[in-house]
PDB file of N, CA and C in Angstrom:
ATOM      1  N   UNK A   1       0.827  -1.191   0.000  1.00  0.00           N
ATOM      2  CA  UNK A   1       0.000   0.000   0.000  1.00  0.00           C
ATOM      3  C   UNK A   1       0.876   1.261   0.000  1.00  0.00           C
ATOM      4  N   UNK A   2       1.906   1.110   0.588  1.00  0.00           N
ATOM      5  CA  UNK A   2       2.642   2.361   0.845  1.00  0.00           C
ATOM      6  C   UNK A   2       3.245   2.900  -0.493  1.00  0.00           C
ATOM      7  N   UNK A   3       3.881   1.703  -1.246  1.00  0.00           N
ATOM      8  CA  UNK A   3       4.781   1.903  -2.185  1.00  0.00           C
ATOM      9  C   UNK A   3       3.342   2.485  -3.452  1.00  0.00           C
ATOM     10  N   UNK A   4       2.304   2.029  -3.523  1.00  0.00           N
ATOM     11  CA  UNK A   4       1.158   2.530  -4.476  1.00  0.00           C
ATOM     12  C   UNK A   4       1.277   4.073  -4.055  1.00  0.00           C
ATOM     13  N   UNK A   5       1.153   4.439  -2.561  1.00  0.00           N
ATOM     14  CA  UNK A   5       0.822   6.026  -2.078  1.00  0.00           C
ATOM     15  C   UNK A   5       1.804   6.495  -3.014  1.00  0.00           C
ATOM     16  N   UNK A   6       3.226   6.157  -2.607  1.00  0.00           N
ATOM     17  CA  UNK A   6       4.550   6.910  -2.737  1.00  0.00           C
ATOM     18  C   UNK A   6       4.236   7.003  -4.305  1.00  0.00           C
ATOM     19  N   UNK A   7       3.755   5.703  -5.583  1.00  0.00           N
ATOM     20  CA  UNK A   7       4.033   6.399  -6.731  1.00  0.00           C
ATOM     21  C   UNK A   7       3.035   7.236  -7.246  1.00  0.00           C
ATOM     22  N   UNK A   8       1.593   7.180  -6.729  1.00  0.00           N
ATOM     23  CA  UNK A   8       0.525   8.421  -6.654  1.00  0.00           C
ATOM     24  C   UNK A   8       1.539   9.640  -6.650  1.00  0.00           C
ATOM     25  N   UNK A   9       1.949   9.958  -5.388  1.00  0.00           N
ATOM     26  CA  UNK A   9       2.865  11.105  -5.168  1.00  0.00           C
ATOM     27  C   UNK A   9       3.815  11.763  -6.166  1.00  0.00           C
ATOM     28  N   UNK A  10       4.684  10.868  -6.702  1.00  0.00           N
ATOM     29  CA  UNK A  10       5.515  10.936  -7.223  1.00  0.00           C
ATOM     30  C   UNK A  10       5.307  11.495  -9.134  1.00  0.00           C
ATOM     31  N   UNK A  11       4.448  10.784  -8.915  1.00  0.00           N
ATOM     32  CA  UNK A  11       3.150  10.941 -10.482  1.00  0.00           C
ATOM     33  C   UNK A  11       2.469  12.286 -10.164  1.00  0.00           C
ATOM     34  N   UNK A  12       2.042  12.962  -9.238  1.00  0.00           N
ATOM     35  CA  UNK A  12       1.227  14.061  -9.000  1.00  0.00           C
ATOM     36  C   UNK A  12       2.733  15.014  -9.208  1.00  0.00           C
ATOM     37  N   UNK A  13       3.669  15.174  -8.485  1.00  0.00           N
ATOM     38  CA  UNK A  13       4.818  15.834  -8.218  1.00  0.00           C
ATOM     39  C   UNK A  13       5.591  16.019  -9.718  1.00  0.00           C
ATOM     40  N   UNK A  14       5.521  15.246 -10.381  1.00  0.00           N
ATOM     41  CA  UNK A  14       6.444  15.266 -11.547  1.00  0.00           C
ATOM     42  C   UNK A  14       5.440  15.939 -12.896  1.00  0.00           C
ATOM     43  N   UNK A  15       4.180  15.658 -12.613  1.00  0.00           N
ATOM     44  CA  UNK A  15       3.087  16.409 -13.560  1.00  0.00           C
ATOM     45  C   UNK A  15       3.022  17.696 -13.192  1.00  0.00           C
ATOM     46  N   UNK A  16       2.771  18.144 -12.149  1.00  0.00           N
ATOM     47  CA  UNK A  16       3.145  19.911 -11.900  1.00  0.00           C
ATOM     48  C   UNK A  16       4.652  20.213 -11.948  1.00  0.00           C
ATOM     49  N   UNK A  17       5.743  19.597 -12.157  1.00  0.00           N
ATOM     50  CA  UNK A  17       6.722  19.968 -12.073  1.00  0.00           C
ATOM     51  C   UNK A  17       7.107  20.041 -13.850  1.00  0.00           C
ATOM     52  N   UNK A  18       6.460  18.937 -14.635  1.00  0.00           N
ATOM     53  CA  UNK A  18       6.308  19.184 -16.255  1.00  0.00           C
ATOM     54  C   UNK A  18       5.720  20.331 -16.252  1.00  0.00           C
ATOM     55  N   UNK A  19       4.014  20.592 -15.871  1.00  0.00           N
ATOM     56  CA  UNK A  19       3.804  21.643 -15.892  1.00  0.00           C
ATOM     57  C   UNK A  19       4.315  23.524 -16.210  1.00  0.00           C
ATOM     58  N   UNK A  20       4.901  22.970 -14.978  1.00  0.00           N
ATOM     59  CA  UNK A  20       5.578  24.844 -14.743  1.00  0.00           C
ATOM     60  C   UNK A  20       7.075  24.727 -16.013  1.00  0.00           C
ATOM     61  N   UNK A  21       7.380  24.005 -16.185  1.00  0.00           N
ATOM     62  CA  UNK A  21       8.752  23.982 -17.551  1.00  0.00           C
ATOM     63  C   UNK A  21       8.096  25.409 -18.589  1.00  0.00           C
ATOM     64  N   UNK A  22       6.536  25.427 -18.610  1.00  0.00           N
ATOM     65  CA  UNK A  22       6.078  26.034 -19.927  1.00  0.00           C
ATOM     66  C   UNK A  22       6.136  27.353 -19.471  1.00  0.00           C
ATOM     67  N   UNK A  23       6.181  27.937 -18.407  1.00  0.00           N
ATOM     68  CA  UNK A  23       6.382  29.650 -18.661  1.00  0.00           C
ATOM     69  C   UNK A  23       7.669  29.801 -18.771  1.00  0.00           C
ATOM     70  N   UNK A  24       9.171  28.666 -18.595  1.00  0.00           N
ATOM     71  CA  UNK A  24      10.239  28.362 -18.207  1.00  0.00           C
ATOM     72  C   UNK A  24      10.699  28.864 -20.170  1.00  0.00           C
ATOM     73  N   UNK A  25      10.088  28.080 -20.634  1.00  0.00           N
ATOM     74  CA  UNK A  25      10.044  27.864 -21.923  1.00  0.00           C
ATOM     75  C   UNK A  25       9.958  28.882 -22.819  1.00  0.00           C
ATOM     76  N   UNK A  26       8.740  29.582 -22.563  1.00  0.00           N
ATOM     77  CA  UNK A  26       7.801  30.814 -22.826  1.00  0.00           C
ATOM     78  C   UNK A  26       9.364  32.232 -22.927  1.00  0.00           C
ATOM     79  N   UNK A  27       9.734  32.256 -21.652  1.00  0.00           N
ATOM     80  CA  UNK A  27      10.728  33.010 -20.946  1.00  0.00           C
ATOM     81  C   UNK A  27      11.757  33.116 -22.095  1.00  0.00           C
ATOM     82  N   UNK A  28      11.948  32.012 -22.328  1.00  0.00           N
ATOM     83  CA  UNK A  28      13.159  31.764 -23.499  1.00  0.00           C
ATOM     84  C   UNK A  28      13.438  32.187 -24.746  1.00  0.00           C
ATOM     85  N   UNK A  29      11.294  31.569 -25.132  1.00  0.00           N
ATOM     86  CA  UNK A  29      11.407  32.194 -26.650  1.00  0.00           C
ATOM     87  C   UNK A  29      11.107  33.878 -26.424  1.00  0.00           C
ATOM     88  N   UNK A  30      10.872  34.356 -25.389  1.00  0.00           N
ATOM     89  CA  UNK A  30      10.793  35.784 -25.589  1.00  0.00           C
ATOM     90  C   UNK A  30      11.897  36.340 -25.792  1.00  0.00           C
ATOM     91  N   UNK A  31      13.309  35.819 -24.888  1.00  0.00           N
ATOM     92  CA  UNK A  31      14.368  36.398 -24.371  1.00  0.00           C
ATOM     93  C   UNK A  31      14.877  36.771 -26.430  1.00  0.00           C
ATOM     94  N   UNK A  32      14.622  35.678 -26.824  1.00  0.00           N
ATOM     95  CA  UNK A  32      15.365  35.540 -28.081  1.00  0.00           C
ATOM     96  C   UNK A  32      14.355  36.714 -29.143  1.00  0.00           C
ATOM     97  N   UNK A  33      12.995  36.290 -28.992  1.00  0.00           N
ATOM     98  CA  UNK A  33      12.201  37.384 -29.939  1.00  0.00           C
ATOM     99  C   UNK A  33      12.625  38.829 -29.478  1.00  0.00           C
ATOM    100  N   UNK A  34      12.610  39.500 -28.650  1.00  0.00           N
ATOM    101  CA  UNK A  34      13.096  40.528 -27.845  1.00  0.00           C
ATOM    102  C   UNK A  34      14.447  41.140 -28.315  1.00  0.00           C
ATOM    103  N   UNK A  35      15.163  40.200 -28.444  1.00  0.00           N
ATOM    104  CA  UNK A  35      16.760  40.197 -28.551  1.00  0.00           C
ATOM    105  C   UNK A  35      17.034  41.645 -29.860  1.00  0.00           C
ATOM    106  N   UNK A  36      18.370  42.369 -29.812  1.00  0.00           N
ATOM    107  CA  UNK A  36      18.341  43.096 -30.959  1.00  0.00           C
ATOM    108  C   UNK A  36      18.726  42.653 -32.403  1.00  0.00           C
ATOM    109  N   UNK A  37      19.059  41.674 -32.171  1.00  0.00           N
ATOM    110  CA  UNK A  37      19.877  40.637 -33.573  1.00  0.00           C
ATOM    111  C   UNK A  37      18.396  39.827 -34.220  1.00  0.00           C
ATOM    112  N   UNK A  38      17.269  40.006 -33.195  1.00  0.00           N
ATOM    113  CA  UNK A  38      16.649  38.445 -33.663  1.00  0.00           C
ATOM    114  C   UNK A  38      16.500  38.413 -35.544  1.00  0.00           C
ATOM    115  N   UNK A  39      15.944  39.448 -35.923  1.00  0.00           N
ATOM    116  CA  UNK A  39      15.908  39.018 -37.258  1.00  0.00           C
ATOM    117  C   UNK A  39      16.897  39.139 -38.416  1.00  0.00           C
ATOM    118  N   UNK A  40      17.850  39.405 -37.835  1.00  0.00           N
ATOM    119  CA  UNK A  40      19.374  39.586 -38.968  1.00  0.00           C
ATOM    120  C   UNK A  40      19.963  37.726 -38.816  1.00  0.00           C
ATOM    121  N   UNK A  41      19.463  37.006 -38.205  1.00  0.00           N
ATOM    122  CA  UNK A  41      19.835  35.884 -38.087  1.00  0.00           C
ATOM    123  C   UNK A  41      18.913  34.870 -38.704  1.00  0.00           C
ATOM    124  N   UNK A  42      17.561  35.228 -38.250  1.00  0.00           N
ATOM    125  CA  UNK A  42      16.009  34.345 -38.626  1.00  0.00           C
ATOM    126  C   UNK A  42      14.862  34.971 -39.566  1.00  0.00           C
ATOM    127  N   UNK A  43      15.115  33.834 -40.869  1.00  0.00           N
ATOM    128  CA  UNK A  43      14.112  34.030 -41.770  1.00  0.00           C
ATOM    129  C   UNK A  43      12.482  34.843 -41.148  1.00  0.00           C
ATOM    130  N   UNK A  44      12.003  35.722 -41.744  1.00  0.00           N
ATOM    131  CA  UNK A  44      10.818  36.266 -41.703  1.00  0.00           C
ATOM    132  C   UNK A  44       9.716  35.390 -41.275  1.00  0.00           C
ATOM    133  N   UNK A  45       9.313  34.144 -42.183  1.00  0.00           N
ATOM    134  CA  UNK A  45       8.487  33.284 -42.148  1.00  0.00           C
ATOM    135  C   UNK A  45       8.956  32.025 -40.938  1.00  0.00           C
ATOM    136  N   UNK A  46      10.408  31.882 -40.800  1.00  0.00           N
ATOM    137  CA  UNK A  46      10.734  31.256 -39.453  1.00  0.00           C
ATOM    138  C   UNK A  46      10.017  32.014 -38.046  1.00  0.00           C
ATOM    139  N   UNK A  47      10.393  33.334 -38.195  1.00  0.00           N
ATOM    140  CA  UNK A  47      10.149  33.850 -37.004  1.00  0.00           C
ATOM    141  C   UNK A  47       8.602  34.344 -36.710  1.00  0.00           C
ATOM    142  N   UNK A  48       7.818  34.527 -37.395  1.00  0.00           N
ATOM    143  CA  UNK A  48       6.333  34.496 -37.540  1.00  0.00           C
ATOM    144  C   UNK A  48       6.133  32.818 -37.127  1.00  0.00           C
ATOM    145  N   UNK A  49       6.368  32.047 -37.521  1.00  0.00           N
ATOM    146  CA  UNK A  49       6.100  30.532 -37.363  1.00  0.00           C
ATOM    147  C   UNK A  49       6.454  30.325 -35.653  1.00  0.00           C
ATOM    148  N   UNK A  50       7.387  30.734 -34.972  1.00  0.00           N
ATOM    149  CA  UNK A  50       8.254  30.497 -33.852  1.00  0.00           C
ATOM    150  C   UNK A  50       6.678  31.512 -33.127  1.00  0.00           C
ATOM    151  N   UNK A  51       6.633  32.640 -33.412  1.00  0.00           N
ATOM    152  CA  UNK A  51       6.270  33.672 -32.327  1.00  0.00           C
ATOM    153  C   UNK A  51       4.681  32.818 -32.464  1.00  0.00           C
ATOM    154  N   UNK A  52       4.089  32.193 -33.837  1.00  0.00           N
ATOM    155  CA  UNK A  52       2.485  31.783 -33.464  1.00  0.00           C
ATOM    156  C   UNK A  52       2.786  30.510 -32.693  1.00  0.00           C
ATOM    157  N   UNK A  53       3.807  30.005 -32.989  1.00  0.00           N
ATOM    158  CA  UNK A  53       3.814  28.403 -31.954  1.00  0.00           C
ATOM    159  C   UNK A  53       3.583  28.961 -30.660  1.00  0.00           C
ATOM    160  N   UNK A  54       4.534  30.309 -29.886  1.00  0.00           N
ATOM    161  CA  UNK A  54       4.745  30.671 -28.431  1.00  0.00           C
ATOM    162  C   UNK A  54       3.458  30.795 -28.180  1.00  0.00           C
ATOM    163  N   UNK A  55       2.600  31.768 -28.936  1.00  0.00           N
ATOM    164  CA  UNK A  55       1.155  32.509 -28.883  1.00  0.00           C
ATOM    165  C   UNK A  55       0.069  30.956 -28.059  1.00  0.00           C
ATOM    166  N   UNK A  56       0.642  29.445 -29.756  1.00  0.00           N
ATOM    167  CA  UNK A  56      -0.355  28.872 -29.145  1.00  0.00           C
ATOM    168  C   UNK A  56      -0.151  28.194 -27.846  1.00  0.00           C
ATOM    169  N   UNK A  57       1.519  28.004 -27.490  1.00  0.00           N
ATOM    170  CA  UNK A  57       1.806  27.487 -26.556  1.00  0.00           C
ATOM    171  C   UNK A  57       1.570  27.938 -25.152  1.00  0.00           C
ATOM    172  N   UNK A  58       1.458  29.337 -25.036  1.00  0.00           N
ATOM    173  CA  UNK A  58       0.919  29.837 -23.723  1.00  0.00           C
ATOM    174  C   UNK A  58      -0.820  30.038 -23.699  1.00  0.00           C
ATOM    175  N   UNK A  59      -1.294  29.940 -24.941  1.00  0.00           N
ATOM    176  CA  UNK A  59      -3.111  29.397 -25.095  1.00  0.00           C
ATOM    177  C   UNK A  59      -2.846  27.887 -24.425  1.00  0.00           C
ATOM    178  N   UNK A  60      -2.833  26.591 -24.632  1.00  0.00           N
ATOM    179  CA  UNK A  60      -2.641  25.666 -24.289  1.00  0.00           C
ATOM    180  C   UNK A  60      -2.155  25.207 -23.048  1.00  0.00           C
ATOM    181  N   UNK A  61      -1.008  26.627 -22.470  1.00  0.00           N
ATOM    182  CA  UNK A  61      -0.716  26.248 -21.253  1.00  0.00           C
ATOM    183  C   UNK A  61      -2.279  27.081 -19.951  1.00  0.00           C
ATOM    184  N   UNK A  62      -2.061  28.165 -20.530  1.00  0.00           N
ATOM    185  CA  UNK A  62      -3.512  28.301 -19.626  1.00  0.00           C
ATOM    186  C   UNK A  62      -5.042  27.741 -20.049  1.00  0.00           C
ATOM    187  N   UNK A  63      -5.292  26.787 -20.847  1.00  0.00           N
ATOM    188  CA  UNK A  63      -6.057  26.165 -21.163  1.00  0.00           C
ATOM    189  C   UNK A  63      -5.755  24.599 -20.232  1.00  0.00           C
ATOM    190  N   UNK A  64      -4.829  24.721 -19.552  1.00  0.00           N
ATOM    191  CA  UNK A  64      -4.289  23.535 -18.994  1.00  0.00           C
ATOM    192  C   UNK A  64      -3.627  22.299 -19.757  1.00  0.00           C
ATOM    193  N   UNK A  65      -3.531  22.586 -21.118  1.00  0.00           N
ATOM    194  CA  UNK A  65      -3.276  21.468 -22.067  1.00  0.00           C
ATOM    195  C   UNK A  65      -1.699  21.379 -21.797  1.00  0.00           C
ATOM    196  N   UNK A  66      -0.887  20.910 -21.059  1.00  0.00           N
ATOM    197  CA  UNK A  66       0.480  21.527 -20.572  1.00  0.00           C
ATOM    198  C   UNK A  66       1.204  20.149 -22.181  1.00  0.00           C
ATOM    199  N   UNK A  67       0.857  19.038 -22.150  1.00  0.00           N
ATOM    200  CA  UNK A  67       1.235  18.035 -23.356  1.00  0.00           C
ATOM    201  C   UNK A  67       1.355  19.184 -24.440  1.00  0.00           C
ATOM    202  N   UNK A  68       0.307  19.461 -24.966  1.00  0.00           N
ATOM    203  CA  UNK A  68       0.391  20.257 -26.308  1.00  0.00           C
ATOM    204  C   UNK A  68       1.093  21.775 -26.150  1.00  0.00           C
ATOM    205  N   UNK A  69       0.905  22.452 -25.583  1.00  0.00           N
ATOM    206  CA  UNK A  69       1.875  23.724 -24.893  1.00  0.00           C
ATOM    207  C   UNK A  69       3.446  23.501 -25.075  1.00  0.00           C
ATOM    208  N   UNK A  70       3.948  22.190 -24.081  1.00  0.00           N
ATOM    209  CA  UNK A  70       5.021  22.105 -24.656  1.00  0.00           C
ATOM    210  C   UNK A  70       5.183  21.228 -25.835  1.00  0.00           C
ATOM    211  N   UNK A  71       4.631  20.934 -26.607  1.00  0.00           N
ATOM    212  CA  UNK A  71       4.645  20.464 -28.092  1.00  0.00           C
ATOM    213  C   UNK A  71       4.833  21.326 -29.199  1.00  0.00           C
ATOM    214  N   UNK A  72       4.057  22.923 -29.018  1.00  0.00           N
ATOM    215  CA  UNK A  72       4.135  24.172 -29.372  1.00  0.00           C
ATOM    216  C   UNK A  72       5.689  24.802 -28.875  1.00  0.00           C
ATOM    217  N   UNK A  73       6.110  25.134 -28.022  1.00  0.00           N
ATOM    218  CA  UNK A  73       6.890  25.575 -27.439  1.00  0.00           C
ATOM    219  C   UNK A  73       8.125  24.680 -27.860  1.00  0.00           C
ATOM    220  N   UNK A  74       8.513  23.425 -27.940  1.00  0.00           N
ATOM    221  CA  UNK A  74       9.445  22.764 -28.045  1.00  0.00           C
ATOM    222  C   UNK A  74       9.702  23.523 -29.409  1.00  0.00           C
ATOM    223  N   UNK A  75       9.008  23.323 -30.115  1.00  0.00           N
ATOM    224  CA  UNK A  75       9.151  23.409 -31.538  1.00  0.00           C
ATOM    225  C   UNK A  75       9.622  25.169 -31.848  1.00  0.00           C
ATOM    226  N   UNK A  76       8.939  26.074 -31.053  1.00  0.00           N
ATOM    227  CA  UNK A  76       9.560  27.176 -31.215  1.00  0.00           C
ATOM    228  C   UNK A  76      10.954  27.625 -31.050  1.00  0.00           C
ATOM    229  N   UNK A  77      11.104  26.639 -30.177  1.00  0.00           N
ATOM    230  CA  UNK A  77      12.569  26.892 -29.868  1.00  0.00           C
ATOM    231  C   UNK A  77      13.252  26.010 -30.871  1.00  0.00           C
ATOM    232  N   UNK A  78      13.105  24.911 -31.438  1.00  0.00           N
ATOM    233  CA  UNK A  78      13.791  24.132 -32.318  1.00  0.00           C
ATOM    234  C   UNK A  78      13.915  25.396 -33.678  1.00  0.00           C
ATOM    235  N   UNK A  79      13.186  25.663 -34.467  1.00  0.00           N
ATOM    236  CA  UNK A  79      13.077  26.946 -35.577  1.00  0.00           C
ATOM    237  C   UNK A  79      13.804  28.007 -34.684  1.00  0.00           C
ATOM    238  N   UNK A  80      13.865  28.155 -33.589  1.00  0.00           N
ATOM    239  CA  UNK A  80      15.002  29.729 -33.128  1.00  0.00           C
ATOM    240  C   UNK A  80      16.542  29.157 -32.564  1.00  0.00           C
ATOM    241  N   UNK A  81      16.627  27.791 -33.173  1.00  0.00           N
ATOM    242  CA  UNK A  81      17.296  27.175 -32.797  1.00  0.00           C
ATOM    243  C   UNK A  81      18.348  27.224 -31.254  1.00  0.00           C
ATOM    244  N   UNK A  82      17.128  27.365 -30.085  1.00  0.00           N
ATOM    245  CA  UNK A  82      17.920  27.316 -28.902  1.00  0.00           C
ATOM    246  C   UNK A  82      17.495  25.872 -28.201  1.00  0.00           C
ATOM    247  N   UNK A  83      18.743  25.680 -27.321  1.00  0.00           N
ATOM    248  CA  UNK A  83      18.541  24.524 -26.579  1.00  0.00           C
ATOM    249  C   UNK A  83      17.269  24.986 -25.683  1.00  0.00           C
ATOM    250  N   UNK A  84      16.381  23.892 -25.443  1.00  0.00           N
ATOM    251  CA  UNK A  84      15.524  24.343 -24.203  1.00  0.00           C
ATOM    252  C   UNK A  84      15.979  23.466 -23.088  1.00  0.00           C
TER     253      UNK A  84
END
Protein backbone atom coordinates (compact mmCIF):
# COMPACT_ATOMS: atom_id res chain seq x y z
CA UNK A 1 0.00 0.00 0.00
CA UNK A 2 2.64 2.36 0.85
CA UNK A 3 4.78 1.90 -2.18
CA UNK A 4 1.16 2.53 -4.48
CA UNK A 5 0.82 6.03 -2.08
CA UNK A 6 4.55 6.91 -2.74
CA UNK A 7 4.03 6.40 -6.73
CA UNK A 8 0.52 8.42 -6.65
CA UNK A 9 2.86 11.10 -5.17
CA UNK A 10 5.51 10.94 -7.22
CA UNK A 11 3.15 10.94 -10.48
CA UNK A 12 1.23 14.06 -9.00
CA UNK A 13 4.82 15.83 -8.22
CA UNK A 14 6.44 15.27 -11.55
CA UNK A 15 3.09 16.41 -13.56
CA UNK A 16 3.14 19.91 -11.90
CA UNK A 17 6.72 19.97 -12.07
CA UNK A 18 6.31 19.18 -16.25
CA UNK A 19 3.80 21.64 -15.89
CA UNK A 20 5.58 24.84 -14.74
CA UNK A 21 8.75 23.98 -17.55
CA UNK A 22 6.08 26.03 -19.93
CA UNK A 23 6.38 29.65 -18.66
CA UNK A 24 10.24 28.36 -18.21
CA UNK A 25 10.04 27.86 -21.92
CA UNK A 26 7.80 30.81 -22.83
CA UNK A 27 10.73 33.01 -20.95
CA UNK A 28 13.16 31.76 -23.50
CA UNK A 29 11.41 32.19 -26.65
CA UNK A 30 10.79 35.78 -25.59
CA UNK A 31 14.37 36.40 -24.37
CA UNK A 32 15.36 35.54 -28.08
CA UNK A 33 12.20 37.38 -29.94
CA UNK A 34 13.10 40.53 -27.84
CA UNK A 35 16.76 40.20 -28.55
CA UNK A 36 18.34 43.10 -30.96
CA UNK A 37 19.88 40.64 -33.57
CA UNK A 38 16.65 38.45 -33.66
CA UNK A 39 15.91 39.02 -37.26
CA UNK A 40 19.37 39.59 -38.97
CA UNK A 41 19.83 35.88 -38.09
CA UNK A 42 16.01 34.35 -38.63
CA UNK A 43 14.11 34.03 -41.77
CA UNK A 44 10.82 36.27 -41.70
CA UNK A 45 8.49 33.28 -42.15
CA UNK A 46 10.73 31.26 -39.45
CA UNK A 47 10.15 33.85 -37.00
CA UNK A 48 6.33 34.50 -37.54
CA UNK A 49 6.10 30.53 -37.36
CA UNK A 50 8.25 30.50 -33.85
CA UNK A 51 6.27 33.67 -32.33
CA UNK A 52 2.48 31.78 -33.46
CA UNK A 53 3.81 28.40 -31.95
CA UNK A 54 4.75 30.67 -28.43
CA UNK A 55 1.16 32.51 -28.88
CA UNK A 56 -0.35 28.87 -29.14
CA UNK A 57 1.81 27.49 -26.56
CA UNK A 58 0.92 29.84 -23.72
CA UNK A 59 -3.11 29.40 -25.09
CA UNK A 60 -2.64 25.67 -24.29
CA UNK A 61 -0.72 26.25 -21.25
CA UNK A 62 -3.51 28.30 -19.63
CA UNK A 63 -6.06 26.16 -21.16
CA UNK A 64 -4.29 23.53 -18.99
CA UNK A 65 -3.28 21.47 -22.07
CA UNK A 66 0.48 21.53 -20.57
CA UNK A 67 1.24 18.04 -23.36
CA UNK A 68 0.39 20.26 -26.31
CA UNK A 69 1.87 23.72 -24.89
CA UNK A 70 5.02 22.11 -24.66
CA UNK A 71 4.65 20.46 -28.09
CA UNK A 72 4.13 24.17 -29.37
CA UNK A 73 6.89 25.57 -27.44
CA UNK A 74 9.44 22.76 -28.05
CA UNK A 75 9.15 23.41 -31.54
CA UNK A 76 9.56 27.18 -31.22
CA UNK A 77 12.57 26.89 -29.87
CA UNK A 78 13.79 24.13 -32.32
CA UNK A 79 13.08 26.95 -35.58
CA UNK A 80 15.00 29.73 -33.13
CA UNK A 81 17.30 27.18 -32.80
CA UNK A 82 17.92 27.32 -28.90
CA UNK A 83 18.54 24.52 -26.58
CA UNK A 84 15.52 24.34 -24.20
Amino acid sequence: MKKILLSLVLIMFAGSAFAHSCPRLMSEIDAVLEGDEVESHIEADVLTEAMSLREQGEAYHDDGDHDRAMEALEKALELLAIEG
